[in-house]
Structure formats: structure tokens, C-alpha cells
N, C-alpha and C. Protein backbone atom coordinates (compact mmCIF):
# COMPACT_ATOMS: atom_id res chain seq x y z
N UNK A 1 121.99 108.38 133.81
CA UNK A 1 120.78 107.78 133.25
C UNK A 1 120.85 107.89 131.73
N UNK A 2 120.94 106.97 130.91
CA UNK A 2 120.55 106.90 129.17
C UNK A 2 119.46 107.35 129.17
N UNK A 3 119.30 107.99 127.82
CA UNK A 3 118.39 108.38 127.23
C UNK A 3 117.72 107.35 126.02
N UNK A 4 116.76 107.09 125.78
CA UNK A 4 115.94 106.18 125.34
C UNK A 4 115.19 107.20 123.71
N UNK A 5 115.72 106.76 122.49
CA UNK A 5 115.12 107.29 121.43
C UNK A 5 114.12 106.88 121.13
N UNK A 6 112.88 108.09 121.08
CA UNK A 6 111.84 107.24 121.03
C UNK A 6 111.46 106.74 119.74
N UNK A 7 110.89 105.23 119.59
CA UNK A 7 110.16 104.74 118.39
C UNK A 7 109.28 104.87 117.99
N UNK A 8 108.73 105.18 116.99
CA UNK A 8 107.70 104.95 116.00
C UNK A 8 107.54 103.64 114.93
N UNK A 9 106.35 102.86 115.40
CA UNK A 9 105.79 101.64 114.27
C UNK A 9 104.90 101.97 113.17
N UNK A 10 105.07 101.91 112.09
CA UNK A 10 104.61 101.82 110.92
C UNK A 10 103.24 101.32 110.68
N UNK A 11 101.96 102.03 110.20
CA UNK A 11 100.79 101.53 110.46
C UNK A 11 101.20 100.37 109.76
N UNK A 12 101.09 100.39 108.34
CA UNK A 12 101.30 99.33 107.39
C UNK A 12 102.52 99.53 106.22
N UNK A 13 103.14 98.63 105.59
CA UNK A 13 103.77 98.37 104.62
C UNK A 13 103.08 98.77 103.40
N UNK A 14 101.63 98.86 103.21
CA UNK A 14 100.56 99.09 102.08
C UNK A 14 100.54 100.55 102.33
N UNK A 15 99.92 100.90 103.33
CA UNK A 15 99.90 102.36 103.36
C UNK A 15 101.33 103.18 102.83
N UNK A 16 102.26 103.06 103.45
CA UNK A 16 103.48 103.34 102.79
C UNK A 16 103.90 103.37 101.22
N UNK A 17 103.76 101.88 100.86
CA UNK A 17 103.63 101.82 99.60
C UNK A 17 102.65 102.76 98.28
N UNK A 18 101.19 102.85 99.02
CA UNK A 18 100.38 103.90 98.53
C UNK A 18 100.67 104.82 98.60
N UNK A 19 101.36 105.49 99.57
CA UNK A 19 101.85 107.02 99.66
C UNK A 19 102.75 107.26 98.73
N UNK A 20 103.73 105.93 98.67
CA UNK A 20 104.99 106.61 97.85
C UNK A 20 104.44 106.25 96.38
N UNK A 21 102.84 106.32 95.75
CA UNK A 21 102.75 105.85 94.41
C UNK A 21 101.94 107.44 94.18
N UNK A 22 101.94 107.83 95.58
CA UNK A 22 101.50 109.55 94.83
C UNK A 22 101.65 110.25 96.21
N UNK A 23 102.54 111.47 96.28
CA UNK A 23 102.94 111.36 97.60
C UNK A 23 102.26 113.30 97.64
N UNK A 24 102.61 113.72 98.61
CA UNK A 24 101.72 115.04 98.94
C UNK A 24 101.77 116.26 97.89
N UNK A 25 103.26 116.28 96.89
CA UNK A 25 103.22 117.01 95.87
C UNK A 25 102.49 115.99 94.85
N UNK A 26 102.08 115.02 94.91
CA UNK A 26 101.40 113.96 93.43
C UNK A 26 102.21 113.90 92.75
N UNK A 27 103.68 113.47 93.29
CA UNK A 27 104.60 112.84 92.39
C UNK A 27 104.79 111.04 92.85
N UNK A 28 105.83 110.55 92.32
CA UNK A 28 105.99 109.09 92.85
C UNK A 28 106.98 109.30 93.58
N UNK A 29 107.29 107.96 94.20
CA UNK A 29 108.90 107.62 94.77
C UNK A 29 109.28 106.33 94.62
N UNK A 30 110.23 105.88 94.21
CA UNK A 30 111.21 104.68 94.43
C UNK A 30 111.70 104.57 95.77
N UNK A 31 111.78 103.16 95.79
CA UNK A 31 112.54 102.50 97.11
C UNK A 31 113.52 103.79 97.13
N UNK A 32 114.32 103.72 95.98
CA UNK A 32 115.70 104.31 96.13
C UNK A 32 115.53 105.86 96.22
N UNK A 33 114.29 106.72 95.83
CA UNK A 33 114.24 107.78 96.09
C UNK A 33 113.79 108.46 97.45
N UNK A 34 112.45 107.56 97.91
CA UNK A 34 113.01 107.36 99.26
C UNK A 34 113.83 107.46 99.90
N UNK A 35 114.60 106.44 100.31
CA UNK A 35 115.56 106.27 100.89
C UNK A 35 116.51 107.26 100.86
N UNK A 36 116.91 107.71 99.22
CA UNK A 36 117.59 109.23 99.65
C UNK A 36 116.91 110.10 99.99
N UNK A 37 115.59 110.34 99.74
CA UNK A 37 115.22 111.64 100.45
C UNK A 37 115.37 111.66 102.11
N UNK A 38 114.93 110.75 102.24
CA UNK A 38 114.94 110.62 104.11
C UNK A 38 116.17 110.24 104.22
N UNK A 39 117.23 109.95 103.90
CA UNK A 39 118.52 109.63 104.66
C UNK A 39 118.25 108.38 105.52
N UNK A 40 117.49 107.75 104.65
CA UNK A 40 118.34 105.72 105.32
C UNK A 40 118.51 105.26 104.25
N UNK A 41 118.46 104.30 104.55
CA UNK A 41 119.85 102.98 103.52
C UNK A 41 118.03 102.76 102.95
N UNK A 42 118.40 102.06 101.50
CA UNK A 42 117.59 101.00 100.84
C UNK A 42 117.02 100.28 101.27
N UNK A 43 117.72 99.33 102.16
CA UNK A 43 116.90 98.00 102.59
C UNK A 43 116.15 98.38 104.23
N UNK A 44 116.38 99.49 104.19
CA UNK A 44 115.16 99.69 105.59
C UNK A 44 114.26 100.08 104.59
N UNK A 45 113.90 101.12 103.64
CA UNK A 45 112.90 101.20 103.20
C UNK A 45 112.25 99.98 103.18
N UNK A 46 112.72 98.65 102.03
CA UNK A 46 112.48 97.60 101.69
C UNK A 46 112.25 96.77 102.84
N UNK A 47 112.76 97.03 103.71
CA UNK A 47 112.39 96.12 104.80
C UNK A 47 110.77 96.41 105.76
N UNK A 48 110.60 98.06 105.91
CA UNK A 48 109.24 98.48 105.99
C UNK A 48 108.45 97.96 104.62
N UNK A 49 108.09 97.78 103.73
CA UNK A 49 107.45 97.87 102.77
C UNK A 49 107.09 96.18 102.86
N UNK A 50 108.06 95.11 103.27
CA UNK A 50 107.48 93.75 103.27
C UNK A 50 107.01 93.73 104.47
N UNK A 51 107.35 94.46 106.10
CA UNK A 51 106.65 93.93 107.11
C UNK A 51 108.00 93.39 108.15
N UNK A 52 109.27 93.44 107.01
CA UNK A 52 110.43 92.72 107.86
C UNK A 52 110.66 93.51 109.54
N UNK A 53 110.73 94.86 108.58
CA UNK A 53 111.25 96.00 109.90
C UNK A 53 109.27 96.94 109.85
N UNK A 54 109.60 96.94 111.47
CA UNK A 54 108.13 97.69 111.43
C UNK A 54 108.71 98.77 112.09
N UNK A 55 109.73 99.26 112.74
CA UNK A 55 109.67 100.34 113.57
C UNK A 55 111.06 101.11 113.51
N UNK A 56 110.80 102.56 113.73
CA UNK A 56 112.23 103.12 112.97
C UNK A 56 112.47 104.16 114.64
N UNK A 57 113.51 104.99 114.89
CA UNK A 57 113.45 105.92 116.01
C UNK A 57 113.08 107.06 115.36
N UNK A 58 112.52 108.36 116.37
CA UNK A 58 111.76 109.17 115.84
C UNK A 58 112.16 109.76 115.01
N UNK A 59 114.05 110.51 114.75
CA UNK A 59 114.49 111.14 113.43
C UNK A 59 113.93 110.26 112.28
N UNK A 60 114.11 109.36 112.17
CA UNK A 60 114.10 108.94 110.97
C UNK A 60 112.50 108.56 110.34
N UNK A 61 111.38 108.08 111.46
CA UNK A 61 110.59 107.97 111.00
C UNK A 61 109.71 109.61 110.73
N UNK A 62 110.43 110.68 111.12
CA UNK A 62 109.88 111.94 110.11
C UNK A 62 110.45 112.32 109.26
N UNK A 63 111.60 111.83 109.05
CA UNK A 63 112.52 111.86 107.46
C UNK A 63 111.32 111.71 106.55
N UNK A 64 111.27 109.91 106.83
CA UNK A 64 110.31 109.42 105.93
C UNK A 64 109.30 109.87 105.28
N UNK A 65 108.48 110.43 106.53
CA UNK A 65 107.40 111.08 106.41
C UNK A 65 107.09 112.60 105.74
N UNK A 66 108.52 113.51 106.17
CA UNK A 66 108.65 114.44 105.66
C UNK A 66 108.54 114.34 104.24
N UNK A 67 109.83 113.11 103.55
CA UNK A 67 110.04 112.84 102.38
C UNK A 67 108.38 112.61 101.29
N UNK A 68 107.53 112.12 101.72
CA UNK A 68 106.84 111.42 101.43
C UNK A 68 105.49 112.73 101.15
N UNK A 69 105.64 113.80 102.46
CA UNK A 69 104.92 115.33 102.25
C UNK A 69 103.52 114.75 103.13
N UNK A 70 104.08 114.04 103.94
CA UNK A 70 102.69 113.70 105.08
C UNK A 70 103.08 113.96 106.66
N UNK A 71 102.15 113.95 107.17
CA UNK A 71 102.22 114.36 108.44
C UNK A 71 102.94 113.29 109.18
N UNK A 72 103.82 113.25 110.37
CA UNK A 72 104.10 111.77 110.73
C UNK A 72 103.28 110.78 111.38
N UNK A 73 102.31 111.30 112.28
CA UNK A 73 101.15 110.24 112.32
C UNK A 73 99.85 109.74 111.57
N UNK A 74 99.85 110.28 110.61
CA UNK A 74 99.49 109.56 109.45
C UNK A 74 100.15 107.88 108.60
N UNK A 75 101.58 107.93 109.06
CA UNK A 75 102.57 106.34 108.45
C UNK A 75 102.74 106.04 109.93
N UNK A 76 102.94 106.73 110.93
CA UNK A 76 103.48 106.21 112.30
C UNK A 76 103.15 106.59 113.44
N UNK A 77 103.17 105.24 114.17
CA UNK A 77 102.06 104.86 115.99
C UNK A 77 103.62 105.04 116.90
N UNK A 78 103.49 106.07 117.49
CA UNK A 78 104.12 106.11 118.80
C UNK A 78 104.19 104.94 119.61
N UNK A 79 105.19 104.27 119.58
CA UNK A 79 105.65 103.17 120.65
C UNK A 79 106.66 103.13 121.77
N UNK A 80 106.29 102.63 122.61
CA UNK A 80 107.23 102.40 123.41
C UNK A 80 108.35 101.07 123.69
N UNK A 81 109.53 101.52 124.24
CA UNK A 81 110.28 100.06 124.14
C UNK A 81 109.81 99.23 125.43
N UNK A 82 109.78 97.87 125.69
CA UNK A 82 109.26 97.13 126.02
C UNK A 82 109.94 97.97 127.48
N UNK A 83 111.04 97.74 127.59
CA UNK A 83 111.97 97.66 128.97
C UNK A 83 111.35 99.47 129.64
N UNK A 84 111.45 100.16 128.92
CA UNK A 84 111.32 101.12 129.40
C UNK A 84 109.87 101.48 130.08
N UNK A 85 108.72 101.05 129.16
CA UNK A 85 107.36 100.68 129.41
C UNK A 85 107.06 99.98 130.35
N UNK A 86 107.82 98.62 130.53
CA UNK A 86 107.60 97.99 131.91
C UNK A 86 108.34 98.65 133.36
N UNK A 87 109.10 99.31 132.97
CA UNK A 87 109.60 100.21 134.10
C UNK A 87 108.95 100.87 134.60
N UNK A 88 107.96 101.87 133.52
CA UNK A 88 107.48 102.77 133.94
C UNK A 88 106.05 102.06 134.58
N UNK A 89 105.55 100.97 134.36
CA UNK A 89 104.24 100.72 134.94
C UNK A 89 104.63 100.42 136.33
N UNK A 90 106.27 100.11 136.45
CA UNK A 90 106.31 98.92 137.42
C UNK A 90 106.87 100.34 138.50
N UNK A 91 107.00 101.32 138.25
CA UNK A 91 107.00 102.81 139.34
C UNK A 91 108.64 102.74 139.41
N UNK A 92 109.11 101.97 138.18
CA UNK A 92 111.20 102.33 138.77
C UNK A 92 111.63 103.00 138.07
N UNK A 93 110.76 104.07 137.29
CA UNK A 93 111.84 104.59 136.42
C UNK A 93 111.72 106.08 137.16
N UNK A 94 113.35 106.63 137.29
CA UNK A 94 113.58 107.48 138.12
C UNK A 94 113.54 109.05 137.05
N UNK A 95 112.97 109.77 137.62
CA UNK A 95 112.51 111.00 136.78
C UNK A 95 113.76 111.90 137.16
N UNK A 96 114.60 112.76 136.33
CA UNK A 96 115.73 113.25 136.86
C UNK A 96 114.90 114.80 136.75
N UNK A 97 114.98 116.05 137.63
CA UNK A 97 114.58 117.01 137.90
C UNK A 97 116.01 117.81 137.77
């Protein structure tokens, strides 16, 4: 049986953006400082921030969050992936004990 990483969606691109213009120590951040603090690439930041990419797996969306000195559900909604979600309503997903 695979294991399924779970996702987290991004409330907003604005909220994000506001955080990183004064973040939990009341400093700033750049795309690019971001991005190195949490350990992803540039253009995922940039890609959360327009709306392109809304959803990251759970390491990374507490990178972010870590980076940023906020809690993680404060930037991010626990989601589920479609396939796995419909499995589970539909009673086939097999629980390994």
C-alpha cells in the first residue's frame, strides 16, 4: 500500500504576502529569502503568492510557515487528495493494522 503525503492549501496569496512584509520576529522577507529559508525553489514561492500553485505537501508547507515564525494553520487548510478522499467516503480504502 503507498503512502499518500499529506497536503496543505494556502488560505491566500495576500495573507502570505502580508506575513512575509513583517513576519513573527518583525522583520521582512523576499521571494528569495523565503524560499531559502524554507528550502523550495523561487518560483513555488512565486507561484503561491499569484494563486498559480495553491497547495504544497505537509514538509514543506511548515518550512514555510516555520520560516515566516507562524503557526502552520494560520497560512494552511488541511486537504485532502481527491482519489484518496473519494476512497475513503466510498469504504475502499483498506486500513493496514
Amino acid at each position: 500500500m503507498s503512502t499518500t503525503t499529506p497536503m496543505y492549501r494556502l488560505v491566500n496569496g495576500t495573507l502570505l504576502r502580508t506575513l512575509m512584509q513583517r513576519t513573527g520576529t518583525g522583520s521582512r522577507l523576499t521571494v528569495r529569502e523565503l524560499a531559502a529559508a524554507a528550502d523550495v525553489s523561487v518560483g513555488t514561492v512565486g507561484s503561491l503568492l499569484t494563486g498559480e500553485q495553491q497547495s504544497l505537501p505537509e514538509d514543506k508547507a511548515k518550512r514555510v510557515s516555520a520560516a515566516i515564525g507562524v503557526d502552520l494553520l494560520v497560512l494552511w487548510i488541511p486537504c485532502e487528495r481527491a482519489g484518496r478522499h473519494a476512497a475513503l467516503s466510498a469504504g475502499r480504502l483498506a486500513v493496514a493494522v
